[in-house]
Protein backbone atom coordinates (compact mmCIF):
# COMPACT_ATOMS: atom_id res chain seq x y z
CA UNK A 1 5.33 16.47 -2.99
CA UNK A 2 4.85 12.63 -3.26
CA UNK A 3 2.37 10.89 -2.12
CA UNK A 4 2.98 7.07 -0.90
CA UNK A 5 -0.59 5.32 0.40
CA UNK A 6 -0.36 2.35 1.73
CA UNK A 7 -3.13 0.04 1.36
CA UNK A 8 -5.06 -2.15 3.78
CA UNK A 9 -8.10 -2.39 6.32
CA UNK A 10 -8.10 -1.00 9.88
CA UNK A 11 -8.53 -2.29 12.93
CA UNK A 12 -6.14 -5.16 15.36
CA UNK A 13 -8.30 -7.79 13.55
CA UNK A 14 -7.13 -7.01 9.85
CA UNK A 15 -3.21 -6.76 11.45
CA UNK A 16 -1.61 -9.51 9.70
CA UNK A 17 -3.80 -10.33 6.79
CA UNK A 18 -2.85 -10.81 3.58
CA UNK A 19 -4.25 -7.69 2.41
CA UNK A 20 -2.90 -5.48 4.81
CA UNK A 21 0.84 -6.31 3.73
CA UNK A 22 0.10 -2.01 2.24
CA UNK A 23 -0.28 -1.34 6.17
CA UNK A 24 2.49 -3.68 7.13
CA UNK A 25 5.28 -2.43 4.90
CA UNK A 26 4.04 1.54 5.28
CA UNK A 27 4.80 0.92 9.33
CA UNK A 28 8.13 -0.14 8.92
CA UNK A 29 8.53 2.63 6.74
CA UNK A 30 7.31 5.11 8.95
CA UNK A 31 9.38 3.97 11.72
CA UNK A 32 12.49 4.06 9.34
CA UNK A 33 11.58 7.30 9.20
CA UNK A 34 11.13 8.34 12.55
CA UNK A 35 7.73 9.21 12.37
CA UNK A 36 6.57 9.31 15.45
CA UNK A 37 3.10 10.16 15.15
CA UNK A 38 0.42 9.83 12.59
CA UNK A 39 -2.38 12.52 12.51
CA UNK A 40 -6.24 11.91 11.37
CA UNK A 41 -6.84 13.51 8.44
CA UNK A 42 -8.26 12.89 4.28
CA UNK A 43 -10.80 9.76 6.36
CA UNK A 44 -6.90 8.35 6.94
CA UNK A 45 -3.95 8.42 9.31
CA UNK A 46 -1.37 10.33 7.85
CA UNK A 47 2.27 12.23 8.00
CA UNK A 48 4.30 14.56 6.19
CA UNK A 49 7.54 13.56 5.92
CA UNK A 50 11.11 13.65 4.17
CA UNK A 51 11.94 10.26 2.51
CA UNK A 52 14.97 10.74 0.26
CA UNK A 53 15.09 14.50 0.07
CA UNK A 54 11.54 14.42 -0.68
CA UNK A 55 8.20 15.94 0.69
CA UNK A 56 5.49 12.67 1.08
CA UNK A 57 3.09 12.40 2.49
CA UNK A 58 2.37 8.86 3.99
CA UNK A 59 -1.36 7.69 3.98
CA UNK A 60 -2.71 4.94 5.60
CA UNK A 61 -6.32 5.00 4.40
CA UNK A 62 -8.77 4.16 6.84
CA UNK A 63 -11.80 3.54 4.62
CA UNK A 64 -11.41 -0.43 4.12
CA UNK A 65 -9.67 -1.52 1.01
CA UNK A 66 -12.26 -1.05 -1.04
CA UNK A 67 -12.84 2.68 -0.65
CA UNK A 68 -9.96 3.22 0.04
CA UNK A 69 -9.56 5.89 -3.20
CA UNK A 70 -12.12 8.07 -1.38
CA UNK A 71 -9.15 9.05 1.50
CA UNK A 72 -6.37 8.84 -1.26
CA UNK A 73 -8.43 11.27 -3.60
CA UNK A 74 -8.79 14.12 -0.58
CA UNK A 75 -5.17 14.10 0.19
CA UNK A 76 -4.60 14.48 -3.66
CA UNK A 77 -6.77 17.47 -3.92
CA UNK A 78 -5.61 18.62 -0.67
CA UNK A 79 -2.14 18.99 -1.71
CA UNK A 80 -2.91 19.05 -5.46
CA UNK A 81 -0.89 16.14 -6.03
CA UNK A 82 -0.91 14.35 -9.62
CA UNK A 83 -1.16 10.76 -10.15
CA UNK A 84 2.32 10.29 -11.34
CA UNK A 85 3.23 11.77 -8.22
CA UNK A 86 1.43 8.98 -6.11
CA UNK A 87 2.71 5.75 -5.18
CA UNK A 88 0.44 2.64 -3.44
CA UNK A 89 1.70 0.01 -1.81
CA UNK A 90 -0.48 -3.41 -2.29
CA UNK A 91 -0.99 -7.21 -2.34
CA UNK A 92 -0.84 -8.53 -5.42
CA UNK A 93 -2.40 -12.00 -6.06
CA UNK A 94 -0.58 -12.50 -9.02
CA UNK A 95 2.76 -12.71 -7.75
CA UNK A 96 4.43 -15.44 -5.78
CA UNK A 97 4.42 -14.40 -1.95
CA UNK A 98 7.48 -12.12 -1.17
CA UNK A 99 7.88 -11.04 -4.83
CA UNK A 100 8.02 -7.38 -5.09
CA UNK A 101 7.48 -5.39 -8.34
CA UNK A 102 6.81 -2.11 -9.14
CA UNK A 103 5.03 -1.06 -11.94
CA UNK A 104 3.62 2.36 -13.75
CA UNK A 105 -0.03 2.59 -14.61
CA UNK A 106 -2.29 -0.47 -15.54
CA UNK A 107 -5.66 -1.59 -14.64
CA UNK A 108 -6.59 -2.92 -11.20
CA UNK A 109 -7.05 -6.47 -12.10
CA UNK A 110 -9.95 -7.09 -9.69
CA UNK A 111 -8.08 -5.56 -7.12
CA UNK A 112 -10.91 -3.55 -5.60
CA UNK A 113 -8.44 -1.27 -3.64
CA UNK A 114 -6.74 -0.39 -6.70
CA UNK A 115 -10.38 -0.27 -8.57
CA UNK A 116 -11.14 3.11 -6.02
CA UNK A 117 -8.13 4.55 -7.07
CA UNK A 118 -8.77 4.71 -10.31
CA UNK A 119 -12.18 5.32 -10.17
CA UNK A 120 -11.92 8.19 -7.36
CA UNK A 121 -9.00 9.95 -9.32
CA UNK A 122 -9.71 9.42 -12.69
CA UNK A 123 -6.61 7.98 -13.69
CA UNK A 124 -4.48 4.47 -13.46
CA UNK A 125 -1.21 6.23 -14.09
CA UNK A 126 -0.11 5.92 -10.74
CA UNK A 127 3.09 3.80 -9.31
CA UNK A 128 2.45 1.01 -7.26
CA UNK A 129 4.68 -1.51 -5.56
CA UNK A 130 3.33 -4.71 -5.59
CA UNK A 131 4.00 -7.66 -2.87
CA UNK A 132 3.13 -10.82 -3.90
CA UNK A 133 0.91 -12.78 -1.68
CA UNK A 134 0.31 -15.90 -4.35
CA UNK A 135 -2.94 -17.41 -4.77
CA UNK A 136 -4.33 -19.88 -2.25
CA UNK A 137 -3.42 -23.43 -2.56
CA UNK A 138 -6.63 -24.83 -1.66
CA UNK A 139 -9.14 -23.92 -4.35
CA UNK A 140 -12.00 -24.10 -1.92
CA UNK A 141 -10.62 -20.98 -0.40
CA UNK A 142 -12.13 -18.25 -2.15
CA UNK A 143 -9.84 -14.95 -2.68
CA UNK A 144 -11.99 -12.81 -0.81
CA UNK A 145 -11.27 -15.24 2.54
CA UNK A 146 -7.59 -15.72 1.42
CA UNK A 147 -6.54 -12.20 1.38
CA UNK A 148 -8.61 -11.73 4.51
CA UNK A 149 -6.72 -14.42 6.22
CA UNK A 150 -4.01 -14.49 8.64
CA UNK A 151 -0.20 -14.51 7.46
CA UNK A 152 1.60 -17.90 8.65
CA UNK A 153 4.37 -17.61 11.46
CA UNK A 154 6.65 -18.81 8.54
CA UNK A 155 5.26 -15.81 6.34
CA UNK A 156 5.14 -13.28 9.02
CA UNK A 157 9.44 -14.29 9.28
CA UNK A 158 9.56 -14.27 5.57
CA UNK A 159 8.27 -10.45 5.19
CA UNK A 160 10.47 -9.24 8.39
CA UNK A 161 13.12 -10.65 6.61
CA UNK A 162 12.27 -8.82 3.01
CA UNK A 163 11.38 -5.33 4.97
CA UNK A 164 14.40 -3.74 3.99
CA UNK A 165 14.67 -4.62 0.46
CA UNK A 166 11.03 -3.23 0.41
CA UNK A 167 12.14 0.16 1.61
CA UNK A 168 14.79 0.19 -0.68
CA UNK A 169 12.67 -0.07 -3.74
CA UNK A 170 10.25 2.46 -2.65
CA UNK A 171 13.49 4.41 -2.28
CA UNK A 172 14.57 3.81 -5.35
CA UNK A 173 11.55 4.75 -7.07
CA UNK A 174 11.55 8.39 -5.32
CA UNK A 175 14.43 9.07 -6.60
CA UNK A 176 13.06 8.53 -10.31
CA UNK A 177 10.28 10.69 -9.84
């Protein structure tokens, strides 16, 4: 079984902030999937589903970003699923918005989402697909604001319009597991 957590806060007034692009990209996910319904469980909303042949289960953590390894950790030891079995979806400041990567393993690089991960499972060697959200322009904008702030209209089109490349790579990287 896989495990793909997608990162971001909860509540309508985190919706369309930059660091809730983890929440954004695991809904249209879900509803590629057909999920229908997500269940409360591991301090998360969560689903079992197929996704390429595979048992995941999807996890929307809904501890706030920065505990958000507490809800990731109980579904691990839940379903005793490794860390090379777990993939997070996530902002990533250091890419320019829209870029997606994905990369094995690594530090968190301030990211304090990706800092409870590690720290709640012991290990970095987990997949992650990154979306790039860039840095903000204005350097009077701290990042703490910026990736709490809104998504532009223009943004918003941008990432309905990269959606399905998205899915694909998180496709692409179950299959390689």
């Amino acid at each position: 079984m896989l495990l793909l957590a997608f990162l971001g806060n909860p509540g309508k007034k985190y919706d369309k902030t930059r660091h809730n692009i983890g929440f954004i990209v695991g809904k249209y996910i879900a509803n590629e999937l057909k999920v229908s319904q997500l269940k409360n469980q591991f301090s998360g909303e969560c689903s079992l589903t197929s996704f390429t042949g595979r048992e995941c289960l999807l996890l929307f953590p809904q501890t706030f970003m920065n505990l958000s390894g507490q809800s990731i950790a109980k579904a691990m030891d839940y379903y005793n699923i490794s860390p090379s079995e777990l993939i997070v979806v996530h902002d990533d400041l250091e890419l320019s918005f829209a870029d997606v990567r994905t990369k094995f393993g690594g530090g968190h690089k301030g990211h304090n989402g990706l800092r409870s991960i590690i720290q709640e499972t012991g290990s970095p060697d987990f997949h992650r697909v990154r979306f790039g959200i860039g840095r903000p322009s204005n350097p009077q904008i701290s990042v703490a604001d910026y990736v709490l702030s809104n998504f532009t209209k223009e943004e918003m089109d941008k990432i309905e319009e990269v959606l399905p490349a998205i899915y694909k790579t998180v496709e692409s990287l179950i299959s390689k597991i």
